[in-house]
N, C-alpha and C. Protein backbone atom coordinates (compact mmCIF):
# COMPACT_ATOMS: atom_id res chain seq x y z
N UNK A 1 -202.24 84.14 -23.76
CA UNK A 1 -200.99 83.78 -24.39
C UNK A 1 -201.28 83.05 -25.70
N UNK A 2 -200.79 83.59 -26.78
CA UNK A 2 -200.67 82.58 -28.06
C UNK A 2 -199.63 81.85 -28.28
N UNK A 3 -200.06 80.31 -28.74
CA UNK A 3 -199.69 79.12 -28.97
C UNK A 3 -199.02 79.33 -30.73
N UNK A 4 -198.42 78.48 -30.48
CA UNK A 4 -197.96 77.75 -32.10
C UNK A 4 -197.09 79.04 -32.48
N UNK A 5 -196.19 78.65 -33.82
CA UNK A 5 -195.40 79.51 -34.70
C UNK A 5 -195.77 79.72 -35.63
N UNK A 6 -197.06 79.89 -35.95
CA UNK A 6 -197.55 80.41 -37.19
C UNK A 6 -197.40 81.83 -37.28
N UNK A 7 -196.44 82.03 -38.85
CA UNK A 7 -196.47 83.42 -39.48
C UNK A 7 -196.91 84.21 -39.64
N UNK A 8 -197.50 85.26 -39.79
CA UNK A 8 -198.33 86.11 -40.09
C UNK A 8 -197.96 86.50 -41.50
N UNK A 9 -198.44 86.38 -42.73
CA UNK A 9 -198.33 86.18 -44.23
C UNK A 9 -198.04 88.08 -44.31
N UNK A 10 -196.97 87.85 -44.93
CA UNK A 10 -196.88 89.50 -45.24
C UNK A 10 -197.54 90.52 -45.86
N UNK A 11 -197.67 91.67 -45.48
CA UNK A 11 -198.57 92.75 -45.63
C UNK A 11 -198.57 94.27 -46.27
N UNK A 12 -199.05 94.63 -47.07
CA UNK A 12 -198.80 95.62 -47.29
C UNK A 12 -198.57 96.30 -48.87
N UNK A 13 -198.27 97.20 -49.78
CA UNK A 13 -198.06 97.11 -51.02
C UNK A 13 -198.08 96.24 -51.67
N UNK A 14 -196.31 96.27 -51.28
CA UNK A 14 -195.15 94.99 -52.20
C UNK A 14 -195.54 93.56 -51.98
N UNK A 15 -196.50 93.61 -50.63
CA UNK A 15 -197.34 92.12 -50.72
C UNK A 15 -198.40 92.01 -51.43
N UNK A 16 -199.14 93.13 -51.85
CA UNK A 16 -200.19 93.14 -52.72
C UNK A 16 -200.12 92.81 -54.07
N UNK A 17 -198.74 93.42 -54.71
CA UNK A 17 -198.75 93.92 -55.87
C UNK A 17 -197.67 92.28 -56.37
N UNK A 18 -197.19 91.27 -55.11
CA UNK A 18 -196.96 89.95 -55.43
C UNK A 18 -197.63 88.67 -55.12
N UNK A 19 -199.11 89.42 -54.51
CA UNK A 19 -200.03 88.31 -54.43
C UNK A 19 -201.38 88.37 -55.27
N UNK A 20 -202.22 88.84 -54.73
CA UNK A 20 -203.25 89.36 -55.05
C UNK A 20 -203.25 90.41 -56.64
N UNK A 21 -202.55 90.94 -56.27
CA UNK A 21 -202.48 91.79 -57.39
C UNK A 21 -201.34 91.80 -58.74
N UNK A 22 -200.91 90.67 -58.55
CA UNK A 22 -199.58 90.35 -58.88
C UNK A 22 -200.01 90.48 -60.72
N UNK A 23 -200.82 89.92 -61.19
CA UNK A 23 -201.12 89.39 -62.10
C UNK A 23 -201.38 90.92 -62.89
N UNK A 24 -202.00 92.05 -62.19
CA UNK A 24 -202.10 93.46 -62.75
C UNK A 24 -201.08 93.79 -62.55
N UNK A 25 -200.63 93.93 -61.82
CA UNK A 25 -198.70 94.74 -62.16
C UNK A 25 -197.80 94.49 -63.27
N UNK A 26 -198.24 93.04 -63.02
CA UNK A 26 -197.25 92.13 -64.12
C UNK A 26 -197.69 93.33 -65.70
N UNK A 27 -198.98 93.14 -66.01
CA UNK A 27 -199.66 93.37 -66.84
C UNK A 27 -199.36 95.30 -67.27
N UNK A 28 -199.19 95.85 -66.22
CA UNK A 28 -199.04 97.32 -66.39
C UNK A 28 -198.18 97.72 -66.51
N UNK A 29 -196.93 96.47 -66.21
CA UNK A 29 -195.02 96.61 -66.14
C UNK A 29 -195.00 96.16 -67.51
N UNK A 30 -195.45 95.26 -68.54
CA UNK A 30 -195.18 94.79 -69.45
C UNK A 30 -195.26 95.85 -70.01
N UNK A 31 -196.73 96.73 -70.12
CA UNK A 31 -196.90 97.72 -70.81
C UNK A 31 -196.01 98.70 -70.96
N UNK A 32 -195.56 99.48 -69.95
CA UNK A 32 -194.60 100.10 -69.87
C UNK A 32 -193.32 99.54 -70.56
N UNK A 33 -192.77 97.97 -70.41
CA UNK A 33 -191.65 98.20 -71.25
C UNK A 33 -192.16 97.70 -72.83
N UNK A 34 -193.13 97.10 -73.11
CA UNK A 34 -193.40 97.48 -74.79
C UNK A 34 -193.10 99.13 -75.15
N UNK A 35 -193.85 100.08 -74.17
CA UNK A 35 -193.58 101.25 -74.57
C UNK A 35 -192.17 101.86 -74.54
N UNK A 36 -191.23 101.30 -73.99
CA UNK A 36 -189.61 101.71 -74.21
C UNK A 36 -189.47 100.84 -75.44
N UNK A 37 -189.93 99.58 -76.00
CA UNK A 37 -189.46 98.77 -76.85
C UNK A 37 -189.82 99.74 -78.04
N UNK A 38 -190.66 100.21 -78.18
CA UNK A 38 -191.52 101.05 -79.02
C UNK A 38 -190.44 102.27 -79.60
N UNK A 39 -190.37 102.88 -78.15
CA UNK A 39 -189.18 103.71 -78.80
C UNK A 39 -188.10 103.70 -79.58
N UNK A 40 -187.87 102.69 -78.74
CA UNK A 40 -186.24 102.31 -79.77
C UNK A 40 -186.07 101.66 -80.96
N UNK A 41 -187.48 101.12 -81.16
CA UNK A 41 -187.88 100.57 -82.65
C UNK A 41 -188.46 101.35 -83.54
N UNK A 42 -188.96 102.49 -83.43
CA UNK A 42 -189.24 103.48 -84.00
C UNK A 42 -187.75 104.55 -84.25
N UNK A 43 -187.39 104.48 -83.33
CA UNK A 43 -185.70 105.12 -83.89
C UNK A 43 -185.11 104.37 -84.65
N UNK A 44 -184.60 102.98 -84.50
CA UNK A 44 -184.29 102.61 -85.40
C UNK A 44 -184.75 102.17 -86.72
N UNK A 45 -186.63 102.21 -86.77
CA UNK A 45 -186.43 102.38 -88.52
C UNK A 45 -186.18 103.73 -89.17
N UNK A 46 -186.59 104.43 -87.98
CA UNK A 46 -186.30 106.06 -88.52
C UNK A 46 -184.44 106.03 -89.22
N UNK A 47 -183.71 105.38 -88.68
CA UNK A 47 -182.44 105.49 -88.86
C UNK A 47 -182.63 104.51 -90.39
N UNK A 48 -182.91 103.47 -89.98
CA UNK A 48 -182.48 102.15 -90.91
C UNK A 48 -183.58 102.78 -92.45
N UNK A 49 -184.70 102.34 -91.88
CA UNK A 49 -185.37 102.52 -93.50
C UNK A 49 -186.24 104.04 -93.69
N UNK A 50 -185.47 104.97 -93.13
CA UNK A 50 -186.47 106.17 -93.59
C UNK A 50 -185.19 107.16 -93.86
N UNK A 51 -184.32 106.62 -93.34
CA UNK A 51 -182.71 107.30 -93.38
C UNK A 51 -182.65 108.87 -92.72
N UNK A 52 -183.37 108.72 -91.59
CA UNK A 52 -182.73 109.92 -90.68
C UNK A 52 -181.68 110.03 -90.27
N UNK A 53 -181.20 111.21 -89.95
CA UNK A 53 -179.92 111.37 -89.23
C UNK A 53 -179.92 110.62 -87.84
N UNK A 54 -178.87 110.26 -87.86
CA UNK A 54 -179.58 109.56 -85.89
C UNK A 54 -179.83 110.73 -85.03
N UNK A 55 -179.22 111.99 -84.95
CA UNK A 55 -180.12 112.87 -84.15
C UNK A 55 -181.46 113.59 -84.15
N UNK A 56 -181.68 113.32 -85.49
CA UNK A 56 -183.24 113.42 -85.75
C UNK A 56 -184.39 112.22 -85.47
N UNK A 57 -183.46 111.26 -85.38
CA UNK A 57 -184.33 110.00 -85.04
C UNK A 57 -184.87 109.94 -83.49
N UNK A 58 -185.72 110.82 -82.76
CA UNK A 58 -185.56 110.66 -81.67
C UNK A 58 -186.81 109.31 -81.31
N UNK A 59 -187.13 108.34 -81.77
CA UNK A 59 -188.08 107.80 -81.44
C UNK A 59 -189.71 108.24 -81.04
N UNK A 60 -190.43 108.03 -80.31
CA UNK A 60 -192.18 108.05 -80.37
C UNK A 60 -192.16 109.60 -79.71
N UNK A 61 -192.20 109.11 -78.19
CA UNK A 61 -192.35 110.63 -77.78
C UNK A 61 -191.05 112.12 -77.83
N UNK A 62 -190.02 111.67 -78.28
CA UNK A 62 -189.25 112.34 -78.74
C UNK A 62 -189.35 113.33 -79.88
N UNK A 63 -189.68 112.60 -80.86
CA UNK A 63 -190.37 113.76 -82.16
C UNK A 63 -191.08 114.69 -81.66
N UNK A 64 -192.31 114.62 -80.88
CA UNK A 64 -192.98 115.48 -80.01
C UNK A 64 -192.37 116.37 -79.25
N UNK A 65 -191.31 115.37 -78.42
CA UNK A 65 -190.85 116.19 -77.15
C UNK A 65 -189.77 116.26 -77.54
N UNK A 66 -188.70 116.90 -78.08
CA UNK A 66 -187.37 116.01 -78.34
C UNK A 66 -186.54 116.00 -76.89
N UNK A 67 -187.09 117.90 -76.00
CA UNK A 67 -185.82 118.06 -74.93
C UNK A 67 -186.10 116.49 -73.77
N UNK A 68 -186.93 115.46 -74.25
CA UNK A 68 -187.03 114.48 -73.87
C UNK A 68 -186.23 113.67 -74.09
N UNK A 69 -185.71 113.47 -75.46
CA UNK A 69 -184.70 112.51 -75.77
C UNK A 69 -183.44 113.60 -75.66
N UNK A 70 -183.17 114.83 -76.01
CA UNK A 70 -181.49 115.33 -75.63
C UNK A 70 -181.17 116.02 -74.24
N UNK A 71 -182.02 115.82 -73.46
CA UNK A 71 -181.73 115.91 -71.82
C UNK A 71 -181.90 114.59 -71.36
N UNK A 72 -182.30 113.35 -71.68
CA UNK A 72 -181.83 112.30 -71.38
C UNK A 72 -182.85 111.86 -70.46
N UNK A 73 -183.80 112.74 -70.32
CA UNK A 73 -184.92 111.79 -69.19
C UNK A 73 -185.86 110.89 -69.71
N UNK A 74 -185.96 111.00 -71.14
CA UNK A 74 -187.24 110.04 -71.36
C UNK A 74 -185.96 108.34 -71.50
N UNK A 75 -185.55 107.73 -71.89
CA UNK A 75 -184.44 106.38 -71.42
C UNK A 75 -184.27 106.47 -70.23
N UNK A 76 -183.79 107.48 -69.37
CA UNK A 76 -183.46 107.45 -68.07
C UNK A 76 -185.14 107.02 -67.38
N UNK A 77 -185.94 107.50 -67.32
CA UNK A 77 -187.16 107.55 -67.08
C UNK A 77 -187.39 106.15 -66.85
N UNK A 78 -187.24 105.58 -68.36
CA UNK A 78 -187.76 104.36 -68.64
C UNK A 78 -187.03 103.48 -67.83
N UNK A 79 -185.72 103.56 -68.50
CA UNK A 79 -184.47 102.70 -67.58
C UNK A 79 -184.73 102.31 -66.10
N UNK A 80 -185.52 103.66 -65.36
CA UNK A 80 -185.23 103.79 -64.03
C UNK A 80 -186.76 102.71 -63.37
N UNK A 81 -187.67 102.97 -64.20
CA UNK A 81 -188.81 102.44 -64.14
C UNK A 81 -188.89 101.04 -64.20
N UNK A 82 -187.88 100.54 -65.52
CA UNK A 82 -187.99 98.48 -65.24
C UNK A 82 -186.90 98.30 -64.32
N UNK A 83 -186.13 98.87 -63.84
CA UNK A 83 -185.32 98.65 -62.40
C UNK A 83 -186.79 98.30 -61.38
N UNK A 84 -187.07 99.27 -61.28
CA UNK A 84 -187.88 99.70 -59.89
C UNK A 84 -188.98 98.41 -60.18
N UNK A 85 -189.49 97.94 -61.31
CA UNK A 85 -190.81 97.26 -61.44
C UNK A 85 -189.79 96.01 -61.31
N UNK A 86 -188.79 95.43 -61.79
CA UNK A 86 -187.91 94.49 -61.52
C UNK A 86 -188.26 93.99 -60.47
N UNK A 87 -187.63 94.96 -59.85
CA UNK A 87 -187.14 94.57 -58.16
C UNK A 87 -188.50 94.36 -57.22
N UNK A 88 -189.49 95.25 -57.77
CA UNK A 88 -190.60 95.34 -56.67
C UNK A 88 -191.82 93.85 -57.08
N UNK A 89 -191.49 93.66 -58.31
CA UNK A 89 -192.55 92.38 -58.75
C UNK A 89 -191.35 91.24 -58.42
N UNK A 90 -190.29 91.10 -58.00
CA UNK A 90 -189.26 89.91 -57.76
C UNK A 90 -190.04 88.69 -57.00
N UNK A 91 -190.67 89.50 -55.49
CA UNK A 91 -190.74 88.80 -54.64
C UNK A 91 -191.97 87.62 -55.29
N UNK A 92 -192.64 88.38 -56.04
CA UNK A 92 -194.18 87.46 -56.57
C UNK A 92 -193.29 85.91 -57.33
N UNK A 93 -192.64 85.75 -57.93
CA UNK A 93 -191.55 84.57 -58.94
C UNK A 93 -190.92 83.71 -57.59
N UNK A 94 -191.15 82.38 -58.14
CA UNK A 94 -190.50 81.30 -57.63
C UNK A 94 -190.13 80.27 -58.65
N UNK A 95 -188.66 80.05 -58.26
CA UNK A 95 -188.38 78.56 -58.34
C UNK A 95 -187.38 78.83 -60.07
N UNK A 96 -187.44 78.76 -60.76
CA UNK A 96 -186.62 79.02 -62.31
C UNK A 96 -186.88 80.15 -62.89
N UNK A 97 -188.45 80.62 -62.38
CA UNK A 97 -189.00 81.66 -62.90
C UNK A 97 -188.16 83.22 -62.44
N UNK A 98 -187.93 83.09 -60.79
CA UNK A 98 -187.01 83.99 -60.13
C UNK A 98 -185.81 83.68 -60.52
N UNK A 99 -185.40 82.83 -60.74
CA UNK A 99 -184.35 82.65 -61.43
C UNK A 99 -184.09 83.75 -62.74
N UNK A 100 -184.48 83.34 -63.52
CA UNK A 100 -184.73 84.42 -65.11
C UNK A 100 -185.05 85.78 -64.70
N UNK A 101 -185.89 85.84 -63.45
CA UNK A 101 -186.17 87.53 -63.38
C UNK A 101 -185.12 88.32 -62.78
N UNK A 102 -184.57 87.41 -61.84
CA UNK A 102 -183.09 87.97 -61.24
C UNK A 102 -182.11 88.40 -61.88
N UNK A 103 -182.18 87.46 -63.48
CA UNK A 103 -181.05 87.76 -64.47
C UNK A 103 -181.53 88.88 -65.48
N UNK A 104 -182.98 89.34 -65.68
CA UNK A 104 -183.02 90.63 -65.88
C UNK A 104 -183.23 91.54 -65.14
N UNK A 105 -183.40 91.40 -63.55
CA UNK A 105 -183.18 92.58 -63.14
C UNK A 105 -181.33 92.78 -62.66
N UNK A 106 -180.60 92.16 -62.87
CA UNK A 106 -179.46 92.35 -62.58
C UNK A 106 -178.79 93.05 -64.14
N UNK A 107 -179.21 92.57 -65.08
CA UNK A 107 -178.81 93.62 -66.36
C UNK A 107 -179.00 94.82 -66.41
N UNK A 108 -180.99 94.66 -66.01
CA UNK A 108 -181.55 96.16 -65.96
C UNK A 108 -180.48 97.24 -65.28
N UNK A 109 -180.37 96.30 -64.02
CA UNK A 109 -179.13 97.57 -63.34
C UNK A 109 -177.95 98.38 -63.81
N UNK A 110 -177.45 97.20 -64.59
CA UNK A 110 -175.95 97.88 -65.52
C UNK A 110 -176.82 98.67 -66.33
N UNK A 111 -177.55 98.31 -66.98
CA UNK A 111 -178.58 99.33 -67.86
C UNK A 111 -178.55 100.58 -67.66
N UNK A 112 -179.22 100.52 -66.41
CA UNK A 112 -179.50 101.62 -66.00
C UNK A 112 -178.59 102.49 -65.68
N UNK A 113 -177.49 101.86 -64.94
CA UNK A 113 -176.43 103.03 -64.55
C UNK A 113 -175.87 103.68 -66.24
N UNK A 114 -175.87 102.87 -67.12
CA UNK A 114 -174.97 103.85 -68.88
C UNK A 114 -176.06 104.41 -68.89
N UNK A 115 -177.52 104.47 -68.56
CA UNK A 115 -178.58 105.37 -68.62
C UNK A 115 -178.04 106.77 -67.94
N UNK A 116 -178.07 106.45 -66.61
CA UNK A 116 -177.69 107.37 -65.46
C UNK A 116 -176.27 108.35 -65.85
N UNK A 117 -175.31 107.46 -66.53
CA UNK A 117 -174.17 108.13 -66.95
C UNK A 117 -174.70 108.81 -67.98
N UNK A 118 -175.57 108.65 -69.01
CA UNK A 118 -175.79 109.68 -69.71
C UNK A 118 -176.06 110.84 -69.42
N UNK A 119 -177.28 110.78 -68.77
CA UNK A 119 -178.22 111.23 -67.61
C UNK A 119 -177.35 113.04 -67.27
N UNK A 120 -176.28 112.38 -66.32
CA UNK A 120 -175.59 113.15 -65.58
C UNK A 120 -174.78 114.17 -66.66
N UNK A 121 -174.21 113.47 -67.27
CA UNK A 121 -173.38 114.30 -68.71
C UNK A 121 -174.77 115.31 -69.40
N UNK A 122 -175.61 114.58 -70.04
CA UNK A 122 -176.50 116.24 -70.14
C UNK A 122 -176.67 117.02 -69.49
N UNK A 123 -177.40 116.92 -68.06
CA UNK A 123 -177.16 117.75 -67.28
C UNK A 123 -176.49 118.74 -66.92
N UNK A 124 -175.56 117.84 -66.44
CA UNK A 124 -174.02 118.77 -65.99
C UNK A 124 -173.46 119.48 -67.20
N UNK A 125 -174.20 119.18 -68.86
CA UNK A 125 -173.47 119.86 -69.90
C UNK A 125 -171.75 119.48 -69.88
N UNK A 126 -171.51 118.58 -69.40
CA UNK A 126 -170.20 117.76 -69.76
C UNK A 126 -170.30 115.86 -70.28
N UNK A 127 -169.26 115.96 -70.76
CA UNK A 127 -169.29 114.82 -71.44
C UNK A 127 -167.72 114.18 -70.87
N UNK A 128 -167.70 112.78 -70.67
CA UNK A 128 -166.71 111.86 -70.10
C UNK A 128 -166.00 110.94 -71.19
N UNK A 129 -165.20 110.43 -70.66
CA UNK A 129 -164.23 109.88 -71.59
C UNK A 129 -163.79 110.67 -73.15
N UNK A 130 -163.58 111.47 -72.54
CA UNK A 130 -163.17 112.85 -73.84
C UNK A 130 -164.17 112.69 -74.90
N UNK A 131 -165.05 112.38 -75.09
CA UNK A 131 -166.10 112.41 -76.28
C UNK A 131 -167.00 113.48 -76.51
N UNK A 132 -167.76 113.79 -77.20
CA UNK A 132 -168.00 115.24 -78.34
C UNK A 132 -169.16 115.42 -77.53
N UNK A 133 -170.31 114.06 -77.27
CA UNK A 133 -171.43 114.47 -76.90
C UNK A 133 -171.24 113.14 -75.61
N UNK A 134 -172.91 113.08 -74.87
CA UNK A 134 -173.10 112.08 -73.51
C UNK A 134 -172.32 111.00 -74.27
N UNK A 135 -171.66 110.30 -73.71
CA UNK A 135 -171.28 108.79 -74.02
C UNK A 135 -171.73 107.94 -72.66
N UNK A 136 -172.02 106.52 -73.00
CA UNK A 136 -171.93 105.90 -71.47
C UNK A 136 -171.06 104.82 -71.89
N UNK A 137 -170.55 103.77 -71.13
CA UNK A 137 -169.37 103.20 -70.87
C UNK A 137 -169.09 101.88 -71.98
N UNK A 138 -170.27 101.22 -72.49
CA UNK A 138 -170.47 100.28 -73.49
C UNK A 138 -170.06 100.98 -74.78
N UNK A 139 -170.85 102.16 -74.73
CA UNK A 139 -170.81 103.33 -75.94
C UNK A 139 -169.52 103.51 -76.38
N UNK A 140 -168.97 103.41 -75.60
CA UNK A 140 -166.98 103.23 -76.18
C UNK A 140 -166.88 102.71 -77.06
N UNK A 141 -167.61 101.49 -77.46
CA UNK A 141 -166.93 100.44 -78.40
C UNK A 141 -168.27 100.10 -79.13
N UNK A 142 -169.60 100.49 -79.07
CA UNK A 142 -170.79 100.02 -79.61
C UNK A 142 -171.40 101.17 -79.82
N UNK A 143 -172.02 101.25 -81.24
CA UNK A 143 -173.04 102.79 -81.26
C UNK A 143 -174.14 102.58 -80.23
N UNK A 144 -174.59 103.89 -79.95
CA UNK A 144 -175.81 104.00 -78.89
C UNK A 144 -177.18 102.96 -79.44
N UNK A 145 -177.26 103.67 -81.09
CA UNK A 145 -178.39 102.91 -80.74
C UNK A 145 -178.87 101.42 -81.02
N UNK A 146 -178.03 100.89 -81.66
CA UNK A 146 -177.26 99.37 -81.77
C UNK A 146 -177.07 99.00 -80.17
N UNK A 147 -176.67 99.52 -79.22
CA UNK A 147 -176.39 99.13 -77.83
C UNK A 147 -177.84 98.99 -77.13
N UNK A 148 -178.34 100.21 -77.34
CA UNK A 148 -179.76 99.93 -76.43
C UNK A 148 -180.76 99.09 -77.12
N UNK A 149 -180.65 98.84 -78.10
CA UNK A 149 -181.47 97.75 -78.47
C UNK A 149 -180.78 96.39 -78.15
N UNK A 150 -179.43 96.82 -77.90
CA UNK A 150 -179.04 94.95 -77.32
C UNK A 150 -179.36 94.97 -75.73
N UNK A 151 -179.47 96.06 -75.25
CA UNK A 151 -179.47 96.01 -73.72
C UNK A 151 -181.31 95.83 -73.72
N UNK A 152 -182.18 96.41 -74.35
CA UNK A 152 -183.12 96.32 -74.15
C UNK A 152 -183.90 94.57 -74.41
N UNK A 153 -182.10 93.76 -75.11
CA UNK A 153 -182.93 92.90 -76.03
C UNK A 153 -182.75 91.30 -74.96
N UNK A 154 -181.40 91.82 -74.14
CA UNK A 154 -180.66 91.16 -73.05
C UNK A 154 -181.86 91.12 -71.99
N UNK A 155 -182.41 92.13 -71.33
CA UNK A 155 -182.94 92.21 -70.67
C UNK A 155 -184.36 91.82 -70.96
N UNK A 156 -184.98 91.79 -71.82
CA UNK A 156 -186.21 91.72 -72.34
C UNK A 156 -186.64 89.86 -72.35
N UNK A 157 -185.26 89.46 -73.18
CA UNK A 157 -185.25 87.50 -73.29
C UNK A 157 -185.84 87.04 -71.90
N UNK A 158 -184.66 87.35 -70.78
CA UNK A 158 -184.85 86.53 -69.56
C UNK A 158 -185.91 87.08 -69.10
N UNK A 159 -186.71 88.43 -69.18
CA UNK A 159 -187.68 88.34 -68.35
C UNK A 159 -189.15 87.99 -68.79
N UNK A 160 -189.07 87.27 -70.50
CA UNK A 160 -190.02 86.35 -70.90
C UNK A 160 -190.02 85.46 -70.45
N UNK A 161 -188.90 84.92 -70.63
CA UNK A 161 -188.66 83.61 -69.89
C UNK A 161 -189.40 83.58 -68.45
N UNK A 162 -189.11 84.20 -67.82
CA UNK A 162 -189.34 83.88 -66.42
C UNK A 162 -190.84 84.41 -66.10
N UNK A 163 -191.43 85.42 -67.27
CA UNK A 163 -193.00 85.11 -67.33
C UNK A 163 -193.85 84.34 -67.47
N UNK A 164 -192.87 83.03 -68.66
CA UNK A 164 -193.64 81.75 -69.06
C UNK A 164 -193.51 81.20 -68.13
N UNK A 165 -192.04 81.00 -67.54
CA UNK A 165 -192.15 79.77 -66.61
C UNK A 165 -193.22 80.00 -65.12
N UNK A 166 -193.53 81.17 -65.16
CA UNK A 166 -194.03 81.83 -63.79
C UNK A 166 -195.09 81.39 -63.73
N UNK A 167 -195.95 81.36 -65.51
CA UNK A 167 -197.31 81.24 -65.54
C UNK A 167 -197.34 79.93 -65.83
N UNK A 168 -196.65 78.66 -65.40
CA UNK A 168 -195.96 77.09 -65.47
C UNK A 168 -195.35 76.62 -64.74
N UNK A 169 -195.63 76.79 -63.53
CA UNK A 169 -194.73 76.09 -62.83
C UNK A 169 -195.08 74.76 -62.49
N UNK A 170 -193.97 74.13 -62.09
CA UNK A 170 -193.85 72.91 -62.10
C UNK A 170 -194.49 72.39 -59.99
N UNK A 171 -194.62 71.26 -60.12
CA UNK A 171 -195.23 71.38 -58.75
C UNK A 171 -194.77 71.64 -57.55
N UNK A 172 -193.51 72.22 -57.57
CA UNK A 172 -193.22 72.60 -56.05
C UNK A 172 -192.91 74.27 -56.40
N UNK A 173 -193.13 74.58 -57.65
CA UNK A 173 -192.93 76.00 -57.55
C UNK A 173 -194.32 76.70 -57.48
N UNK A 174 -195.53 75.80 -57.92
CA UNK A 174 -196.58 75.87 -57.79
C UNK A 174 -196.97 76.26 -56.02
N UNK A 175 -196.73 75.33 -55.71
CA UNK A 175 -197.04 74.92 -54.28
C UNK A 175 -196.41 76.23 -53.37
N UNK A 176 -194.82 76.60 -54.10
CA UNK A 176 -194.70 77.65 -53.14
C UNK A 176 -195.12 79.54 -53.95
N UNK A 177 -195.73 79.28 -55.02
CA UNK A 177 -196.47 80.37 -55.38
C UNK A 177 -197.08 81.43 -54.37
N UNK A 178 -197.60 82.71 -54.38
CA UNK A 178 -198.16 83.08 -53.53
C UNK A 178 -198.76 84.26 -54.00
N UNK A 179 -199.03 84.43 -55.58
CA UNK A 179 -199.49 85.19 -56.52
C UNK A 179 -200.81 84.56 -56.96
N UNK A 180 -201.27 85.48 -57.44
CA UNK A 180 -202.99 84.96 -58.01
C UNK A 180 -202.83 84.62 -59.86
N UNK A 181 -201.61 84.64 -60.04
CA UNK A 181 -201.68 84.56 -61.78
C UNK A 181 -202.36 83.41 -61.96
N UNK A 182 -201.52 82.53 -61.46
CA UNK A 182 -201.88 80.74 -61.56
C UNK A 182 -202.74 80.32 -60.67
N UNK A 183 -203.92 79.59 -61.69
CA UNK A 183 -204.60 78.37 -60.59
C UNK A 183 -204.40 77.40 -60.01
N UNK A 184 -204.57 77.18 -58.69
CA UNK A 184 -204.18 75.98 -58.31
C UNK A 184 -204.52 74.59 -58.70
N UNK A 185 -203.63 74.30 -59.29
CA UNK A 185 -203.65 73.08 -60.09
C UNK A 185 -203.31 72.98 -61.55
N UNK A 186 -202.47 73.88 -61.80
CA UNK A 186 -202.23 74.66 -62.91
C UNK A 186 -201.36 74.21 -63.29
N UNK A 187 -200.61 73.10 -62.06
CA UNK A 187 -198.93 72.50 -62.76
C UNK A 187 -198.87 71.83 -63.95
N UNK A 188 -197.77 71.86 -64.81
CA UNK A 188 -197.57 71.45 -66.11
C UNK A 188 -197.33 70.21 -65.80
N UNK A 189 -196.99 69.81 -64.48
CA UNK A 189 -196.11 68.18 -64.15
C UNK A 189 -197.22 67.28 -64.33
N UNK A 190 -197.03 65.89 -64.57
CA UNK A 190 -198.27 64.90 -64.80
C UNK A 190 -198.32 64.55 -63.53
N UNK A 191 -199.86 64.26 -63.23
CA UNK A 191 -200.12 63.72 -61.87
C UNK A 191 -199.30 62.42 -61.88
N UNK A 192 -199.09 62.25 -60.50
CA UNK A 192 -198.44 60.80 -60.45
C UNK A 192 -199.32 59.87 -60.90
N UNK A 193 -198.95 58.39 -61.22
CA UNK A 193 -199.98 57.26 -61.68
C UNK A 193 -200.89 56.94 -60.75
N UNK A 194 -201.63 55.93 -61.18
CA UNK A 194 -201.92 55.17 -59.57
C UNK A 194 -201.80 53.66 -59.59
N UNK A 195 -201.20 53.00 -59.42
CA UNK A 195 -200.46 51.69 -59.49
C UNK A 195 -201.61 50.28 -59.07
């Protein structure tokens, strides 16, 4: 018979990839969204200082690929990807840091669905809210690509934030850490005195 209530520390992937391995995910998720940041900054100087048409502006891998950018999977792609890395690196963040990541993965989501609404309108070769080409629901009242650079820009703030504070925590967020980013003893807080 076994004694005591000790836990058995969780196992498996999503425990890997927020303990042990936390610190490479982090690192391979960033990458990935520099590379959406990329895009949309490359469209927009294509628009702003090279004066493309905006449908010629398809950003990085778009010029290449375009049926990437006018079937809607390369944003959707992306979109669908910092959802999924959101949610699956959540559990690794404690304390202010989960805090900030919660508030970009809860954007990412609206994100993602005017992604998804695009998404579906190419596809299906129809378009919603009586408009000419895909619209998604912000798009009503904001150009596309003025919008995804604010959505990319919404989402992007808080989840710096909650990288710095992650790689800073203070001593009880320290303490309940359970990622390998930070060393133990890594807290920003001053040791107490000694009197």
């Amino acid at each position: 018979m076994v004694s005591g209530s000790a836990v058995a520390p969780p196992s498996g992937p999503i425990a890997r990839i927020n303990g042990s391995h936390h610190k490479a995910a982090l690192n391979l998720y960033l990458f990935v969204v520099i590379a959406h940041w990329a895009e949309h900054l490359v469209q927009a100087y294509q628009i702003w200082v090279l004066g493309m048409p905006r449908p010629q502006a398809r950003g990085v891998l778009g010029q290449f690929f375009p049926w990437l950018v006018t079937s809607e999977w390369l944003h959707y792609g992306y979109a669908l990807v910092m959802l999924v890395g959101l949610f699956l690196l959540r559990p690794g963040f404690v304390g202010r840091a989960r805090t900030w990541w919660t508030v970009a993965l809860v954007i990412q989501f609206w994100h993602h669905i005017e992604h998804l609404l695009l998404l579906i309108q190419a596809q299906a070769g129809v378009t919603f809210f009586g408009a000419a080409q895909p619209t998604s629901v912000v798009q009503l009242v904001l150009a596309r690509v003025e919008l995804h650079l604010f959505y990319n820009s919404v989402v992007f703030i808080p989840m710096v934030i909650a990288m710095y504070l992650h790689l800073r925590p203070n001593r009880d967020e320290l303490a309940a850490t359970t990622c390998s980013c930070v060393a133990r003893g890594s807290s920003r807080e001053p040791a107490p005195s000694a009197a």
